[in-house]
Protein backbone atom coordinates (compact mmCIF):
# COMPACT_ATOMS: atom_id res chain seq x y z
CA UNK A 1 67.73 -22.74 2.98
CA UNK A 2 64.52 -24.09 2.13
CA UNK A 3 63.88 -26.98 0.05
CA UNK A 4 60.53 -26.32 -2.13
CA UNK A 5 60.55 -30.14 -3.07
CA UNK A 6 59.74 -31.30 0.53
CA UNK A 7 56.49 -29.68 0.17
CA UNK A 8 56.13 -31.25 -2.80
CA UNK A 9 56.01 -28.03 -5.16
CA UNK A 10 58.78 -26.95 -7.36
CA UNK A 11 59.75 -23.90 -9.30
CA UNK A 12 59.07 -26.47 -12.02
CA UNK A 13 55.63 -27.20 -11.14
CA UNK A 14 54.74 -23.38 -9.89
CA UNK A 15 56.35 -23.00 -13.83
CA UNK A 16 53.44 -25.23 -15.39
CA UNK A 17 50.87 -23.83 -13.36
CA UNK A 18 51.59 -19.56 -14.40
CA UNK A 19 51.28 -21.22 -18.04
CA UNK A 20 48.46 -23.34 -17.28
CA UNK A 21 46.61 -20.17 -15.89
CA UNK A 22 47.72 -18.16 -18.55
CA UNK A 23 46.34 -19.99 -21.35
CA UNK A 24 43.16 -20.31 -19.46
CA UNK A 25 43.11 -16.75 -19.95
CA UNK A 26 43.57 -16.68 -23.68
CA UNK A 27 40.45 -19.60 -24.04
CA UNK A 28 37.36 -18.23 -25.50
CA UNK A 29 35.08 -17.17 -22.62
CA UNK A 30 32.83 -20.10 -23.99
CA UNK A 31 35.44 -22.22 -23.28
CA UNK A 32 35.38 -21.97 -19.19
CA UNK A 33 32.79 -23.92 -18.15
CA UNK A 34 30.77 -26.48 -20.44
CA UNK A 35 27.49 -25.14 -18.83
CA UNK A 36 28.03 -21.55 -19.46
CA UNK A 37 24.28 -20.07 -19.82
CA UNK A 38 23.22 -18.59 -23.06
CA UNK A 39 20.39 -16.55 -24.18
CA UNK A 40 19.50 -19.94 -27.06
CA UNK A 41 20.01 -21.78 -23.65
CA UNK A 42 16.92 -21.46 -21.66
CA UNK A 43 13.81 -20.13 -22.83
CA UNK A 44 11.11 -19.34 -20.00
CA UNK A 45 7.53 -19.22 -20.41
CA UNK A 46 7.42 -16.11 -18.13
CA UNK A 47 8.97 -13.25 -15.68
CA UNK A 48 6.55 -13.58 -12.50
CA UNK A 49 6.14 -10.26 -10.26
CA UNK A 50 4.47 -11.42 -7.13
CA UNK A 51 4.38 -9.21 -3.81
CA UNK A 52 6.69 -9.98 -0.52
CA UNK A 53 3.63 -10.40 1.68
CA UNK A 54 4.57 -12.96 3.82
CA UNK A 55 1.26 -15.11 3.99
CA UNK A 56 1.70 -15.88 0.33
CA UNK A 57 4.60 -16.73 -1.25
CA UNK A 58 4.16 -21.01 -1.27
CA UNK A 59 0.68 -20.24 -2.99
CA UNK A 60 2.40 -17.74 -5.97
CA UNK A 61 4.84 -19.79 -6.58
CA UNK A 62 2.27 -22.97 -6.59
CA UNK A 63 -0.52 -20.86 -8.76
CA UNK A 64 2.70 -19.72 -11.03
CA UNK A 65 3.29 -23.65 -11.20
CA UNK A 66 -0.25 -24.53 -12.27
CA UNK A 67 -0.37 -26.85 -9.43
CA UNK A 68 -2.77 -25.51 -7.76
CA UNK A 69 -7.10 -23.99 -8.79
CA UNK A 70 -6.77 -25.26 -11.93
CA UNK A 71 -5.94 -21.74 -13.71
CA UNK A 72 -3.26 -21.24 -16.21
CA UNK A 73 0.58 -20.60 -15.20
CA UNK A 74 3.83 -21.21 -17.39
CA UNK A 75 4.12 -24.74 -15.04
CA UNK A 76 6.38 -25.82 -12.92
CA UNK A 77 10.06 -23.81 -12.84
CA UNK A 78 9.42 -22.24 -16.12
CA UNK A 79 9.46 -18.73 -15.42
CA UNK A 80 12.07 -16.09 -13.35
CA UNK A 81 10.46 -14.65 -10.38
CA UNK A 82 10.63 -11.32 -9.00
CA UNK A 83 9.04 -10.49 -5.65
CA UNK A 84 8.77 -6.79 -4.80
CA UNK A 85 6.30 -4.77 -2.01
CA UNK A 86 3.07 -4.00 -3.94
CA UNK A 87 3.82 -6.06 -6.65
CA UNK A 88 1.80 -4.12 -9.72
CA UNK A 89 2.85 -0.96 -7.69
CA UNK A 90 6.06 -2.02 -7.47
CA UNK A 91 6.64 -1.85 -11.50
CA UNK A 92 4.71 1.49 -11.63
CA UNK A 93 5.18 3.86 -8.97
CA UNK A 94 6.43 7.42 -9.54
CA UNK A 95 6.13 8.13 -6.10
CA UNK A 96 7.15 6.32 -2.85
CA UNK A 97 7.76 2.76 -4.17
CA UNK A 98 10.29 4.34 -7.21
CA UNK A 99 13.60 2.50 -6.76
CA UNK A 100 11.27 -0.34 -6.91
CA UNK A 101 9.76 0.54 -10.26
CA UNK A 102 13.72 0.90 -11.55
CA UNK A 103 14.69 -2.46 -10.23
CA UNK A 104 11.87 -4.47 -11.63
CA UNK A 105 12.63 -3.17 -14.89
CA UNK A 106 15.86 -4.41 -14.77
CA UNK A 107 14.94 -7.20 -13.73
CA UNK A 108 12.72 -7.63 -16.32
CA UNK A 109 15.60 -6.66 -19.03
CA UNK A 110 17.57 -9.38 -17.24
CA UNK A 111 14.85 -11.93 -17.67
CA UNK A 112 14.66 -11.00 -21.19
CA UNK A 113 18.23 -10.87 -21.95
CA UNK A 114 18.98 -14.24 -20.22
CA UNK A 115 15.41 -16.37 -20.94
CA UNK A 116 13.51 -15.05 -23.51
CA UNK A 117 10.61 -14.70 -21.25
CA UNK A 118 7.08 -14.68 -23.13
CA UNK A 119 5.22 -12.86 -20.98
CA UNK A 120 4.94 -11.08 -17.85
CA UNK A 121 2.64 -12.60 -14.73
CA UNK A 122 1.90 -10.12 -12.37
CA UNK A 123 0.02 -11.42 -9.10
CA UNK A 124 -1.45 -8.62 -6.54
CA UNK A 125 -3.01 -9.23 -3.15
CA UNK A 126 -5.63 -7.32 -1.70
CA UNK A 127 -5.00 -5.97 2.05
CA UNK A 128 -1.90 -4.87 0.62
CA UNK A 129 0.72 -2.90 2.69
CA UNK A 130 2.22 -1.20 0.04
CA UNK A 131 -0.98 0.20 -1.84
CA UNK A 132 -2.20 1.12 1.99
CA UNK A 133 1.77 3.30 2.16
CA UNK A 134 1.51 5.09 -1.22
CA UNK A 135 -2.57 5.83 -1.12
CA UNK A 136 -3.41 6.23 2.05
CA UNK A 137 -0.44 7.72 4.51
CA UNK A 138 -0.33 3.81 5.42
CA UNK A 139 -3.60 3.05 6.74
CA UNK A 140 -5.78 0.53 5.10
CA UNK A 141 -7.62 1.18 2.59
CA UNK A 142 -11.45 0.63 2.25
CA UNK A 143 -11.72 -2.83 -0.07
CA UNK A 144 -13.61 -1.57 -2.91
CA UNK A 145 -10.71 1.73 -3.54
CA UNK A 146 -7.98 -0.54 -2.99
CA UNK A 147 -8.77 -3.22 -5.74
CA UNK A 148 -9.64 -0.16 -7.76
CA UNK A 149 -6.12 1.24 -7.21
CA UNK A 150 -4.66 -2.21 -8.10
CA UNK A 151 -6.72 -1.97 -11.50
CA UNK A 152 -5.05 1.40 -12.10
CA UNK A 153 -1.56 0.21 -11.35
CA UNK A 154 -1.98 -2.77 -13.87
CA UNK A 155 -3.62 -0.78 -16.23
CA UNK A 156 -0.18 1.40 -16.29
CA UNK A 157 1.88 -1.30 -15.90
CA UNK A 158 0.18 -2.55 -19.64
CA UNK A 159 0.57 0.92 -20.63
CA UNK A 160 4.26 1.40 -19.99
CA UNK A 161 5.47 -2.29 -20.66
CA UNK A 162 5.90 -1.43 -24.62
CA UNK A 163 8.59 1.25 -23.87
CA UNK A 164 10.37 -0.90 -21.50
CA UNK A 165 10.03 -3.63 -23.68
CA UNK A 166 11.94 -2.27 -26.69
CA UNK A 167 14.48 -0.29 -24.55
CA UNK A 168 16.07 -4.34 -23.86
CA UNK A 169 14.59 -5.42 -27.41
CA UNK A 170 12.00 -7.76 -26.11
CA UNK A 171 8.83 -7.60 -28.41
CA UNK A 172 6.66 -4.69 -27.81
CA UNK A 173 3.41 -6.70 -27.76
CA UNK A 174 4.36 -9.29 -25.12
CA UNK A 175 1.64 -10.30 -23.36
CA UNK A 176 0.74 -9.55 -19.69
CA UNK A 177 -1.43 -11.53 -17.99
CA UNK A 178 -2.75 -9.85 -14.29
CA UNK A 179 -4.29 -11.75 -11.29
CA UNK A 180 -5.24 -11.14 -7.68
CA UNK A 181 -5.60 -12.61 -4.30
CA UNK A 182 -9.43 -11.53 -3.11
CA UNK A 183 -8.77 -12.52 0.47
CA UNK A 184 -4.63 -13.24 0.80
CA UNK A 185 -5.59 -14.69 4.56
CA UNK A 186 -7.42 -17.74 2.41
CA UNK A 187 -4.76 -18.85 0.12
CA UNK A 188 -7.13 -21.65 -0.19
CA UNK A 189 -9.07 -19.74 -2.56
CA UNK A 190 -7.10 -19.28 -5.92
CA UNK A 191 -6.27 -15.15 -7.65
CA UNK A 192 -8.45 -14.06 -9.86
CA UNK A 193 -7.94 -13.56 -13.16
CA UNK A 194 -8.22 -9.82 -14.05
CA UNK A 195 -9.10 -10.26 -17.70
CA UNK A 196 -10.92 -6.72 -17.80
CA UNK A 197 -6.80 -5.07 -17.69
């Protein structure tokens, strides 16, 4: 016969705990954890939409910080970040890249829904894989189409961000604020601020 007291747990104790756990279960769900995030929580100055490219993600997230050039940015780990293949393509495509465009919107509902994001940075690269895949059967594209096809794709993204905006009831006019890396392989250089979107 085995004695549940050696090991120091009795039908007693295994008693408390089921009603322990059971009026956890009851408690508000509030009531689980004291830092239980809330919309009225956190508010973020931004959702950030940068491209995987691996030569620049330390310089996104420092030009999203403002730490670096001396442009604007919501500062230092006050925005959600989203990093997907083409970036502006990534949130537009109707074509190859068109999971992606589904998942950054959700993303973006989510960023909404949990920060109350003010606006949407999107940072583009030139010599960009993704653009090269969708416009040109993956072969690069000549410089002066492809930051004319990065244009386009952040002209649509300020097109369609209304719609997607009030289907998560974020404010229509948000603001959207586009720049690009001129030459990614000198991250030395700061993106450009594409104020002509």
């Amino acid at each position: 016969m085995c004695n549940s007291d050696h090991h120091g747990f009795t039908r007693r104790s295994f008693a408390g705990l089921a009603l322990a756990g059971a009026t956890s279960l009851a408690l508000p769900r509030d009531a689980w954890a004291a830092d239980t995030w809330r919309k009225e929580d956190v508010v973020l100055d931004a959702l950030c939409l940068m491209c995987i490219d691996y030569r620049l993600p330390s310089a996104s997230v420092s030009a999203f910080d403002n730490v670096a050039g001396g442009y604007p940015g919501p500062g230092p780990r006050k925005f959600d970040l989203v990093a997907l293949a083409g970036a502006s393509l990534a949130a537009t495509s109707e074509t190859t890249f068109l999971p992606s465009a589904a998942g950054f919107w959700q993303q973006f509902g989510a960023a909404w829904a949990l920060h109350s994001v003010q606006k949407l940075i999107v940072l583009d690269h030139m010599e960009c894989g993704a653009f090269n895949v969708q416009f040109n059967n993956g072969d690069k594209l000549p410089y002066d189409r492809e930051l004319e096809l990065h244009k386009q794709q952040m002209r649509r993204l300020k097109q369609i961000l209304p719609q997607h905006a009030r289907a998560v009831g974020a404010p229509e006019t948000m603001p959207v604020e586009f720049w690009i890396y001129l030459t990614p392989d000198d991250v030395t250089h700061p993106p450009t601020h594409l104020d002509d979107i």
